[in-house]
PDB file of N, CA and C in Angstrom:
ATOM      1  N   UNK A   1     -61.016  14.069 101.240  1.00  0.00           N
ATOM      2  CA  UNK A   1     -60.958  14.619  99.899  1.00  0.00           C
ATOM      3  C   UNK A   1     -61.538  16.037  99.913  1.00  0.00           C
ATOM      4  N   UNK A   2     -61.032  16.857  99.127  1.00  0.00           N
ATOM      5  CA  UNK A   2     -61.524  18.251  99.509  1.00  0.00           C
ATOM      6  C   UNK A   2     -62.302  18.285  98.256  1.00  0.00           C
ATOM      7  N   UNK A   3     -63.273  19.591  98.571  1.00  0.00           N
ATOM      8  CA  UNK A   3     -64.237  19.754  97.324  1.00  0.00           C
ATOM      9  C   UNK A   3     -63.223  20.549  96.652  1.00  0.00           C
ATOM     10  N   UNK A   4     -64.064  20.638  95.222  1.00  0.00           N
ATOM     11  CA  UNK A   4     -63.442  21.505  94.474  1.00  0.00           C
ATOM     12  C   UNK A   4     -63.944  23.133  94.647  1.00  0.00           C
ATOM     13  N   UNK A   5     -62.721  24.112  94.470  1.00  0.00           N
ATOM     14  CA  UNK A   5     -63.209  25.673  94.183  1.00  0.00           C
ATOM     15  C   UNK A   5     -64.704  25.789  93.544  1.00  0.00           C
ATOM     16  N   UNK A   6     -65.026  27.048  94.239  1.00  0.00           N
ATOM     17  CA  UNK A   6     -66.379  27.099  93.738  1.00  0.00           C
ATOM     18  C   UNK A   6     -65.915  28.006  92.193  1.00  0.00           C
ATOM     19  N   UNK A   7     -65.071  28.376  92.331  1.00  0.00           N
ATOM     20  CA  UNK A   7     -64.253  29.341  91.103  1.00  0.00           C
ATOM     21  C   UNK A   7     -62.990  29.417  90.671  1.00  0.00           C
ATOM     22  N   UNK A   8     -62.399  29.473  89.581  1.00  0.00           N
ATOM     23  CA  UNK A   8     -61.511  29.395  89.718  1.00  0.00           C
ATOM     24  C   UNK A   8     -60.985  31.068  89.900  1.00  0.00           C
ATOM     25  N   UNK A   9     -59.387  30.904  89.944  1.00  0.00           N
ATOM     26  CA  UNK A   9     -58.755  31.719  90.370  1.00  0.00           C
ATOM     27  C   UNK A   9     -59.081  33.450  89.744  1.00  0.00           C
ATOM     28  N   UNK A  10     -59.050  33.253  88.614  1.00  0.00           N
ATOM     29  CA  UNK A  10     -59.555  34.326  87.767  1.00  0.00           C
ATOM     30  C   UNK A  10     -61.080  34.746  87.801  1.00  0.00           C
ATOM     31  N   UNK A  11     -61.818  34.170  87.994  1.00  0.00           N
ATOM     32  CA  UNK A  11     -63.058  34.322  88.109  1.00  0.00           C
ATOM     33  C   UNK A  11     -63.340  35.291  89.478  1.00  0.00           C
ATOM     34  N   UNK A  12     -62.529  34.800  90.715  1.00  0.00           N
ATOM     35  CA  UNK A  12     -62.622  34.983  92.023  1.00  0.00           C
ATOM     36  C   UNK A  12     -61.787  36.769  92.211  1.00  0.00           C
ATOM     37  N   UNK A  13     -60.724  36.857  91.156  1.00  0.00           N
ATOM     38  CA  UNK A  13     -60.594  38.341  91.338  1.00  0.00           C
ATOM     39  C   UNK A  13     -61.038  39.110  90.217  1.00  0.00           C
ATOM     40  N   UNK A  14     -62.079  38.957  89.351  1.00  0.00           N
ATOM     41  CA  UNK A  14     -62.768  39.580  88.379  1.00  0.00           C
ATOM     42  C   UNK A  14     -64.008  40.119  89.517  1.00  0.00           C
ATOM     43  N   UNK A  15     -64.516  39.020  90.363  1.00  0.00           N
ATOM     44  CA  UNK A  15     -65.839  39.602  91.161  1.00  0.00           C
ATOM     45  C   UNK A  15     -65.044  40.651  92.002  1.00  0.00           C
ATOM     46  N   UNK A  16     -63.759  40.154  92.704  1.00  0.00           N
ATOM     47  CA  UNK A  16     -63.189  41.459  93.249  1.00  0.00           C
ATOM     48  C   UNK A  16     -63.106  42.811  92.720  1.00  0.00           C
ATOM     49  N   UNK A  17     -62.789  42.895  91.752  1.00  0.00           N
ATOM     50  CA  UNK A  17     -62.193  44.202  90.697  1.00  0.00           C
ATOM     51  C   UNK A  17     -63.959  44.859  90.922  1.00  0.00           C
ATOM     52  N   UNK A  18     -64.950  43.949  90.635  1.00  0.00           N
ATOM     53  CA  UNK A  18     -66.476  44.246  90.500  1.00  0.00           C
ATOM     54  C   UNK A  18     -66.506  45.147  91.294  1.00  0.00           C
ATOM     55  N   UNK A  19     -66.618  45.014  93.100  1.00  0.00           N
ATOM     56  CA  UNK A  19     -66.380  45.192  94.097  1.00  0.00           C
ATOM     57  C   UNK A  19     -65.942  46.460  94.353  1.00  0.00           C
ATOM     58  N   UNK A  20     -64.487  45.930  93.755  1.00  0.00           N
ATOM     59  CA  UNK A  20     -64.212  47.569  94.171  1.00  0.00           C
ATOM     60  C   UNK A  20     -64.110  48.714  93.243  1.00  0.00           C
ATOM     61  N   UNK A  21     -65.117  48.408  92.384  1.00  0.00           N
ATOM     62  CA  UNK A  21     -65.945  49.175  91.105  1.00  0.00           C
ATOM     63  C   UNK A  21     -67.162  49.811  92.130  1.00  0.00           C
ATOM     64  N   UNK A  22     -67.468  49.190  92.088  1.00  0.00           N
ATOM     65  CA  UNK A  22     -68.845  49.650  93.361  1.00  0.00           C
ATOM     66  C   UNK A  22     -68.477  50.644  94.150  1.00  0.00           C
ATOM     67  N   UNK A  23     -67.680  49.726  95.089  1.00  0.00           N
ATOM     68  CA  UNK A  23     -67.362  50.825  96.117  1.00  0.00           C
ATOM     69  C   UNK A  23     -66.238  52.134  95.542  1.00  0.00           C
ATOM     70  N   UNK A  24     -65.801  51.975  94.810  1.00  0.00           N
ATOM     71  CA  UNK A  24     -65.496  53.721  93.951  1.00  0.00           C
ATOM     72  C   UNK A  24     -66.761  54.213  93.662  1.00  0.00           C
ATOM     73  N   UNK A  25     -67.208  53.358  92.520  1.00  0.00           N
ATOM     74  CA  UNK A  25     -68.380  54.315  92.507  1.00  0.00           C
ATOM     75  C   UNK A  25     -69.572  55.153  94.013  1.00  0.00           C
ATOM     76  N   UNK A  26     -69.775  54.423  94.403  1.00  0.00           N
ATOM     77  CA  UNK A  26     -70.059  54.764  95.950  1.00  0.00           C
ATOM     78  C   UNK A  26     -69.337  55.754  96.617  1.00  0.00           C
ATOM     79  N   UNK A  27     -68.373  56.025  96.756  1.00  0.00           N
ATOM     80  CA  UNK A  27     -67.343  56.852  97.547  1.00  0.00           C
ATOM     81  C   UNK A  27     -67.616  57.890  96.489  1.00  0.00           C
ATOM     82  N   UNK A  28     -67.184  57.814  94.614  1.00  0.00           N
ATOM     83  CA  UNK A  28     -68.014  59.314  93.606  1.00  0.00           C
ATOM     84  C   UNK A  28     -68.513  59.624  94.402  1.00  0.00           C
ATOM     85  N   UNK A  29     -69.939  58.692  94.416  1.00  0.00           N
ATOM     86  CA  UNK A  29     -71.266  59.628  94.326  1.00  0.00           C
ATOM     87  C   UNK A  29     -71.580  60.356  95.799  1.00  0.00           C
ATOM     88  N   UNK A  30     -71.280  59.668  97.108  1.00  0.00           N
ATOM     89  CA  UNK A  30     -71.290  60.261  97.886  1.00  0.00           C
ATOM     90  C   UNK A  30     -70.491  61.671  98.489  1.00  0.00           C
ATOM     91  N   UNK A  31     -69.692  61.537  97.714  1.00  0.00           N
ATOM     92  CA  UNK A  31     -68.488  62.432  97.888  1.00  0.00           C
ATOM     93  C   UNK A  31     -68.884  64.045  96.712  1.00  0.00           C
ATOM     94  N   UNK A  32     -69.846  63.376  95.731  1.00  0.00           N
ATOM     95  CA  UNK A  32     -70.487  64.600  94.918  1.00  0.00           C
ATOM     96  C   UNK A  32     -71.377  65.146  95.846  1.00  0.00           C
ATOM     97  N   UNK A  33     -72.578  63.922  96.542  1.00  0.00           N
ATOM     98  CA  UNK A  33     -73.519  64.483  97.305  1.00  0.00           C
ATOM     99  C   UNK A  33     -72.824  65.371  98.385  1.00  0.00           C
ATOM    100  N   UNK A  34     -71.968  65.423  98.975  1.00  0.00           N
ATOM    101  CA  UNK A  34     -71.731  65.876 100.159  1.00  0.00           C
ATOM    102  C   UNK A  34     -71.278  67.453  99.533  1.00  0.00           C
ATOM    103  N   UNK A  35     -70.388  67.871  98.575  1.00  0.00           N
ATOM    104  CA  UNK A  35     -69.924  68.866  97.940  1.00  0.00           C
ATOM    105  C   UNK A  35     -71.595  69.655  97.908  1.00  0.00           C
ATOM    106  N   UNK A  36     -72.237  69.059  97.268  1.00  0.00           N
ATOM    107  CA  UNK A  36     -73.282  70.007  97.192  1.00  0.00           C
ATOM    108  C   UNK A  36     -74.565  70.360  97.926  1.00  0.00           C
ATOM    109  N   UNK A  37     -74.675  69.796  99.564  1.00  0.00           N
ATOM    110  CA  UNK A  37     -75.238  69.932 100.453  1.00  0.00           C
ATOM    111  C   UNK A  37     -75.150  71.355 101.135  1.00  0.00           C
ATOM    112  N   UNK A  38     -75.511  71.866 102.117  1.00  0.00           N
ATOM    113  CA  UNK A  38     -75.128  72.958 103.131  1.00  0.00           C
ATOM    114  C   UNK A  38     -75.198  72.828 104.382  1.00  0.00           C
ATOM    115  N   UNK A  39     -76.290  71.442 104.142  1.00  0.00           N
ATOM    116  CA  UNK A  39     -76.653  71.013 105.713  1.00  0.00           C
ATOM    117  C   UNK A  39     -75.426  70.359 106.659  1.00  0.00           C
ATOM    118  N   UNK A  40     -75.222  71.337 107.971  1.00  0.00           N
ATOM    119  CA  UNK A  40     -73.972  70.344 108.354  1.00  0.00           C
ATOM    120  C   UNK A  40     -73.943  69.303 108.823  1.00  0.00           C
ATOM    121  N   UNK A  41     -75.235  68.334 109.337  1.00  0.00           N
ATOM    122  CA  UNK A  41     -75.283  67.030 109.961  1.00  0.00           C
ATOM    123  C   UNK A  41     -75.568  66.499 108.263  1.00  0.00           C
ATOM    124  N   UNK A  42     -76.112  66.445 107.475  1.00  0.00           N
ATOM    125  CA  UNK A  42     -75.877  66.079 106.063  1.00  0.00           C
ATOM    126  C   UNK A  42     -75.027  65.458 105.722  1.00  0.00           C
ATOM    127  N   UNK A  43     -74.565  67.156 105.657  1.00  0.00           N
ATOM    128  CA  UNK A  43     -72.720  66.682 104.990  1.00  0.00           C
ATOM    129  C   UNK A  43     -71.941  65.576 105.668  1.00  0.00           C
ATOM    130  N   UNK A  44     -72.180  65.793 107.397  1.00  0.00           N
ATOM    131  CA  UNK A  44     -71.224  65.105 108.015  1.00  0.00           C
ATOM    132  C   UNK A  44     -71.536  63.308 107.493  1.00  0.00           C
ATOM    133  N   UNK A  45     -72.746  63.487 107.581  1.00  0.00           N
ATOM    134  CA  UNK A  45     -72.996  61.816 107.372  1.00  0.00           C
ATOM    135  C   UNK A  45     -72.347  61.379 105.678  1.00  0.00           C
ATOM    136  N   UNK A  46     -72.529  61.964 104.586  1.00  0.00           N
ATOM    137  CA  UNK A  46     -72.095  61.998 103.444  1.00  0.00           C
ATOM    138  C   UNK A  46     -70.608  61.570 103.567  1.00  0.00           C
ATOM    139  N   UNK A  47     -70.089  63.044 104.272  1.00  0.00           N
ATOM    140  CA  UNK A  47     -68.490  62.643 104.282  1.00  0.00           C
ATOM    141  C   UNK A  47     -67.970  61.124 104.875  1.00  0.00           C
ATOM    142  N   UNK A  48     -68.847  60.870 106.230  1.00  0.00           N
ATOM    143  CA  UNK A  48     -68.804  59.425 106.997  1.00  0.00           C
ATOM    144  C   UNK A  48     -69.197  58.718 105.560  1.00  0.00           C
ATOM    145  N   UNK A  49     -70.018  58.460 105.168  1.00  0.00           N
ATOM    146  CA  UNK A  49     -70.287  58.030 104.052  1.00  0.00           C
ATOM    147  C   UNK A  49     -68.866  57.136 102.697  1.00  0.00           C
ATOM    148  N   UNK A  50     -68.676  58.267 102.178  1.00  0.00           N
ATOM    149  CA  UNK A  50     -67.524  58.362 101.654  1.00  0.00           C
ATOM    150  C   UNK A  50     -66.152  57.839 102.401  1.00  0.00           C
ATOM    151  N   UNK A  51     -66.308  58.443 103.054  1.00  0.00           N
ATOM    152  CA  UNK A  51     -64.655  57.853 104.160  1.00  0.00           C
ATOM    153  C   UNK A  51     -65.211  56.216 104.284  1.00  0.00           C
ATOM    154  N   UNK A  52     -65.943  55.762 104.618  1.00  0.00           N
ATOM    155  CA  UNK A  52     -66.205  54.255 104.758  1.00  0.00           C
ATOM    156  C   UNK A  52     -66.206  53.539 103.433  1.00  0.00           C
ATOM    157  N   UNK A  53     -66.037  54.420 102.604  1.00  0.00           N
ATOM    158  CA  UNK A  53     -65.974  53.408 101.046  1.00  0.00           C
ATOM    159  C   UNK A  53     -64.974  53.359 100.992  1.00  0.00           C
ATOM    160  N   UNK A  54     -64.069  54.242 101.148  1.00  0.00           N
ATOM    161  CA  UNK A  54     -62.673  54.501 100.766  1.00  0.00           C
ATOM    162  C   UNK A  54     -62.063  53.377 101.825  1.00  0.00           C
ATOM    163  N   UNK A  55     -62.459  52.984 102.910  1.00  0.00           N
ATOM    164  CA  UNK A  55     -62.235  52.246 103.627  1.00  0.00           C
ATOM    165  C   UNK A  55     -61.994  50.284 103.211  1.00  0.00           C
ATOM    166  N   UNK A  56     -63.485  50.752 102.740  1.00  0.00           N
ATOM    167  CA  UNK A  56     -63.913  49.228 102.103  1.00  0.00           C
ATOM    168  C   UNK A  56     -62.978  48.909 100.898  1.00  0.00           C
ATOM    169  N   UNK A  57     -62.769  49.988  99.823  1.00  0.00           N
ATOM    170  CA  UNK A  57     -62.034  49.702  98.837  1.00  0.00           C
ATOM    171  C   UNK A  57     -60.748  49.649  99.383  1.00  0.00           C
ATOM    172  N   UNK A  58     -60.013  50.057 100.443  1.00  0.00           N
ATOM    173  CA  UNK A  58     -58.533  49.595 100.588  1.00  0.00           C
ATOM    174  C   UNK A  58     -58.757  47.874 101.101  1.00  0.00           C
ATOM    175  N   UNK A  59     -59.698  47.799 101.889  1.00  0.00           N
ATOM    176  CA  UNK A  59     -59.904  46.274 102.499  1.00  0.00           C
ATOM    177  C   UNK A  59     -60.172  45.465 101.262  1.00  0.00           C
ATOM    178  N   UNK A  60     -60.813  45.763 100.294  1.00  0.00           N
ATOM    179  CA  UNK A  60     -61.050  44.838  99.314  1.00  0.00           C
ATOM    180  C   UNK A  60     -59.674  44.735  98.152  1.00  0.00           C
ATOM    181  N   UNK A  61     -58.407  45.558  98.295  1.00  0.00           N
ATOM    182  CA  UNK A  61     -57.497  45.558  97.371  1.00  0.00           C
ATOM    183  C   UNK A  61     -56.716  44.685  98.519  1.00  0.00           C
ATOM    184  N   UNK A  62     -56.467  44.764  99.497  1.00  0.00           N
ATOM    185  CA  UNK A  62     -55.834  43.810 100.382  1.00  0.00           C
ATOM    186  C   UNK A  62     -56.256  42.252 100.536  1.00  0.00           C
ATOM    187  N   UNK A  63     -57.498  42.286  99.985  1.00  0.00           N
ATOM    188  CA  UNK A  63     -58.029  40.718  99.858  1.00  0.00           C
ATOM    189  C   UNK A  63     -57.569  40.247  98.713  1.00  0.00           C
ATOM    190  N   UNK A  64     -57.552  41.330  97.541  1.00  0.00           N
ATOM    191  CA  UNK A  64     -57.219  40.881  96.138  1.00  0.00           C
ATOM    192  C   UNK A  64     -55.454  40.545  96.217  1.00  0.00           C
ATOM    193  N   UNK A  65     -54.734  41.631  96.779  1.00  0.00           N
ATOM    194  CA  UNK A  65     -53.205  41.139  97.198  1.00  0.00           C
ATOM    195  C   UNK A  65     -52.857  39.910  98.056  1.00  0.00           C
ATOM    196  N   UNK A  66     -53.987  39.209  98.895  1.00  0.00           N
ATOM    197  CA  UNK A  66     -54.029  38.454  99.200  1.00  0.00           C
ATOM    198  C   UNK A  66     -53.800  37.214  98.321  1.00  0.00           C
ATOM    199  N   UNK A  67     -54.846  37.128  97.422  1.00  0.00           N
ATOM    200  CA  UNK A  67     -55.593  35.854  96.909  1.00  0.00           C
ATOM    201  C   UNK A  67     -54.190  36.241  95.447  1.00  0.00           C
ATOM    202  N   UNK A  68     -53.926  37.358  95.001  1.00  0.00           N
ATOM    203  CA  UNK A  68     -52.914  37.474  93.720  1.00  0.00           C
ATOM    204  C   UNK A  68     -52.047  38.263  94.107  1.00  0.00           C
ATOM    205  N   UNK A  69     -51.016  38.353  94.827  1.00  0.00           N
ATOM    206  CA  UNK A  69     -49.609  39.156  95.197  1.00  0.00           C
ATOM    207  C   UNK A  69     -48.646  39.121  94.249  1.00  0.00           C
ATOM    208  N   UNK A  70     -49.441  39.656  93.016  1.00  0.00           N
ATOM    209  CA  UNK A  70     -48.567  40.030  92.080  1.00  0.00           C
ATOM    210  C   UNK A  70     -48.540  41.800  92.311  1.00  0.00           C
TER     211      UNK A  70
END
């Protein structure tokens, strides 16, 4: 007998959407910080920074197309 969902379906891509609320916001703010730095090992980490959110948020819309391929 299987357990039941810990959530249901809607619940499970509302925390997603959360998610990749975050990680936008994250990718903003790092992506402001880096604009207004001068330092170039700074910046570089900022930009790494940013590029890895942008990362996370495509991986987390591919989980959501996963779980709802609408």
């Amino acid at each position: 007998m299987e357990s039941p969902p810990m959530t249901s379906s809607l619940q499970f891509l509302e925390y997603i959407d959360q998610i990749w609320a975050m990680e936008l916001k994250m990718c903003q703010n790092y992506t402001k910080i880096y604009t207004q730095l001068t330092h170039p090992e700074y910046r570089e980490a900022f930009r790494k920074m940013a590029e890895q959110e942008m990362e996370h948020m495509t991986q987390v819309q591919k989980l959501r197309s996963l779980w709802n391929p609408q």
